[in-house]
Each structure stands twice: as C-alpha cells, then as structure tokens.
C-alpha atoms as a PDB file:
ATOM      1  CA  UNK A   1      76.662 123.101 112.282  1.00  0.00           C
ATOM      2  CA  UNK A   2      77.215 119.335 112.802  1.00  0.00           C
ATOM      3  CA  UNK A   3      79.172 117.543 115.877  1.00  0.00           C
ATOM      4  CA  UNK A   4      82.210 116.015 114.988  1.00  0.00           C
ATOM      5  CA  UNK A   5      82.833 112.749 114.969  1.00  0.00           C
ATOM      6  CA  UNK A   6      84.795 111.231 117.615  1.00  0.00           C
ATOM      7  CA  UNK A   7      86.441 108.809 116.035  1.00  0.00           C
ATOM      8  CA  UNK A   8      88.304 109.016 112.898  1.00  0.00           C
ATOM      9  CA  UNK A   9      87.277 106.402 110.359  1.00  0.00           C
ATOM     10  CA  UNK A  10      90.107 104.270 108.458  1.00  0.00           C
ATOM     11  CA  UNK A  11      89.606 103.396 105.025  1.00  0.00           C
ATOM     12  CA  UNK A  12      89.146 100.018 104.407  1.00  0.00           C
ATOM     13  CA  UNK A  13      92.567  99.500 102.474  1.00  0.00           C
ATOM     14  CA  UNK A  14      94.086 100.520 105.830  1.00  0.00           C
ATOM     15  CA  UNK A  15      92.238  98.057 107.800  1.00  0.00           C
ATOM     16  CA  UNK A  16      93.819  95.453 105.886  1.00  0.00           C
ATOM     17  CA  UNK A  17      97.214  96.522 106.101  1.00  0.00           C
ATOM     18  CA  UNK A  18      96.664  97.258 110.442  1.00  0.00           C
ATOM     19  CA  UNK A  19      96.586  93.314 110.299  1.00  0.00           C
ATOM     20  CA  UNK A  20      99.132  92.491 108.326  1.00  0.00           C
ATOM     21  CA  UNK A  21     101.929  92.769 110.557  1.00  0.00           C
ATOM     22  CA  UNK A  22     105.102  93.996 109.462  1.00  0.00           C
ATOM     23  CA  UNK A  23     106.654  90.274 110.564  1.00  0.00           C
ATOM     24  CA  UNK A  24     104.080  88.917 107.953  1.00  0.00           C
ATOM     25  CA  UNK A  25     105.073  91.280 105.360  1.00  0.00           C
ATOM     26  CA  UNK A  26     108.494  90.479 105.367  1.00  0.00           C
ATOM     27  CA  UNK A  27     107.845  86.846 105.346  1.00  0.00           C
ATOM     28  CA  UNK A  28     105.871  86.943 102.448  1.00  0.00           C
ATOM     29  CA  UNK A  29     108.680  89.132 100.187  1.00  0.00           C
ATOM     30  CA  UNK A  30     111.393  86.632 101.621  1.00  0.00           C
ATOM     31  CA  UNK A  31     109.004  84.191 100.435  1.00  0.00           C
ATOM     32  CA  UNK A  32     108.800  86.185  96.764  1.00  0.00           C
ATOM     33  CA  UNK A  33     112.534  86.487  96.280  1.00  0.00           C
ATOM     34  CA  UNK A  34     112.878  82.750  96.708  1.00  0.00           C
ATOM     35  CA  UNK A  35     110.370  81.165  94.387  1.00  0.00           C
ATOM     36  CA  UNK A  36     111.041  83.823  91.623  1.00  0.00           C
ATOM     37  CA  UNK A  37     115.018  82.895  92.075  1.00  0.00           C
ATOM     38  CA  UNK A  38     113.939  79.172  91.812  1.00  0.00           C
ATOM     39  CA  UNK A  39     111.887  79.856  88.945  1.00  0.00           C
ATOM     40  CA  UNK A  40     114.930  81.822  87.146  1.00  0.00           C
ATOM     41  CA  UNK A  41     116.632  78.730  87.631  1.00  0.00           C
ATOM     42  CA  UNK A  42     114.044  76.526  85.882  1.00  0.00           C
ATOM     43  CA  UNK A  43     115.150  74.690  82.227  1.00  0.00           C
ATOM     44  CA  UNK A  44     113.014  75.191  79.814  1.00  0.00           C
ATOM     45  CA  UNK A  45     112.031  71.288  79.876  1.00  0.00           C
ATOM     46  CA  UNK A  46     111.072  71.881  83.619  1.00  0.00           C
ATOM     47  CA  UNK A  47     109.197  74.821  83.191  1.00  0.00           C
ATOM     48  CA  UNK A  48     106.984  72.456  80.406  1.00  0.00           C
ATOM     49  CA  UNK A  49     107.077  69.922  82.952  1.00  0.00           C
ATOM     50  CA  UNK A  50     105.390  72.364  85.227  1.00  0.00           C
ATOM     51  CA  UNK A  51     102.727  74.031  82.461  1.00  0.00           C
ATOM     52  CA  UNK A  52     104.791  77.274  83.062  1.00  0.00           C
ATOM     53  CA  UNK A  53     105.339  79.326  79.590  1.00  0.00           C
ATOM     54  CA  UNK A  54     108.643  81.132  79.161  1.00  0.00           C
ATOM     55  CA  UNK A  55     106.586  84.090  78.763  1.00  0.00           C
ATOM     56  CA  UNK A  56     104.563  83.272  82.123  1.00  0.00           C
ATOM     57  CA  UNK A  57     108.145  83.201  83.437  1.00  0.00           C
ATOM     58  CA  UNK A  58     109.511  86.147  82.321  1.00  0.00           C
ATOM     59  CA  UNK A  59     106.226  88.319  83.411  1.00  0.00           C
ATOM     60  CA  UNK A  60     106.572  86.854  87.112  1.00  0.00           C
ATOM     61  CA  UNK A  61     110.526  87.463  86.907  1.00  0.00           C
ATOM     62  CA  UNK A  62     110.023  91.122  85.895  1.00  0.00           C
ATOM     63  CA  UNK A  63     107.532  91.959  89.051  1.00  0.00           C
ATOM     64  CA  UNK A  64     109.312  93.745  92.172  1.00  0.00           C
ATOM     65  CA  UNK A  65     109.634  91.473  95.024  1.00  0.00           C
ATOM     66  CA  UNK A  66     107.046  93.360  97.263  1.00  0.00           C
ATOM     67  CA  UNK A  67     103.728  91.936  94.363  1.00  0.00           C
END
C-alpha cells in the first residue's frame, strides 16, 4: 500500500483563481459593466470610427458581465 501524500495538490485552474483576489475580481466586472454600457451607447458612425462592427457589438453586448 502507498503513503499518502501530505499535502493535497490544487489544480492549476485553482492556483490562478487563489491569486486573484476577490477585490480584483470585482474590479474587473465593475470594469465590464462600464465599457459594455459605453459601447451600447456608441452611434453607429462612432463605432466605424472605432473599426467596431455592429455585429462585434452586439456579440460583446450579449456576454454576462463576469467574461
């Protein structure tokens, strides 16, 4: 019979999200809500003037604020 280990491994998925603090997290969806709301607001002349394609708009506007 083999020893068990004495430390439980983390999958490396759950490293990354041990240092992303929740503060970070937060920040970053804040951050989501208001460029997506900004972009919502965008005429269709200023998304050209940006490159953006209604359809590029649209696909961003229709992700959930936590991608």
């Amino acid at each position: 019979m083999e020893p068990l280990p004495t430390t439980l491994s983390r999958s490396p998925e759950k490293k990354h999200l041990d240092g992303f603090s929740l503060y970070a997290r937060l920040r970053l969806w804040q951050r989501n809500l208001r460029t997506r709301h900004q972009l919502r607001r965008l005429t269709a002349e200023q998304l050209t003037d940006a490159g953006i394609s209604s359809s590029q708009r649209d696909s961003e506007l229709e992700k959930p604020f936590w991608r």
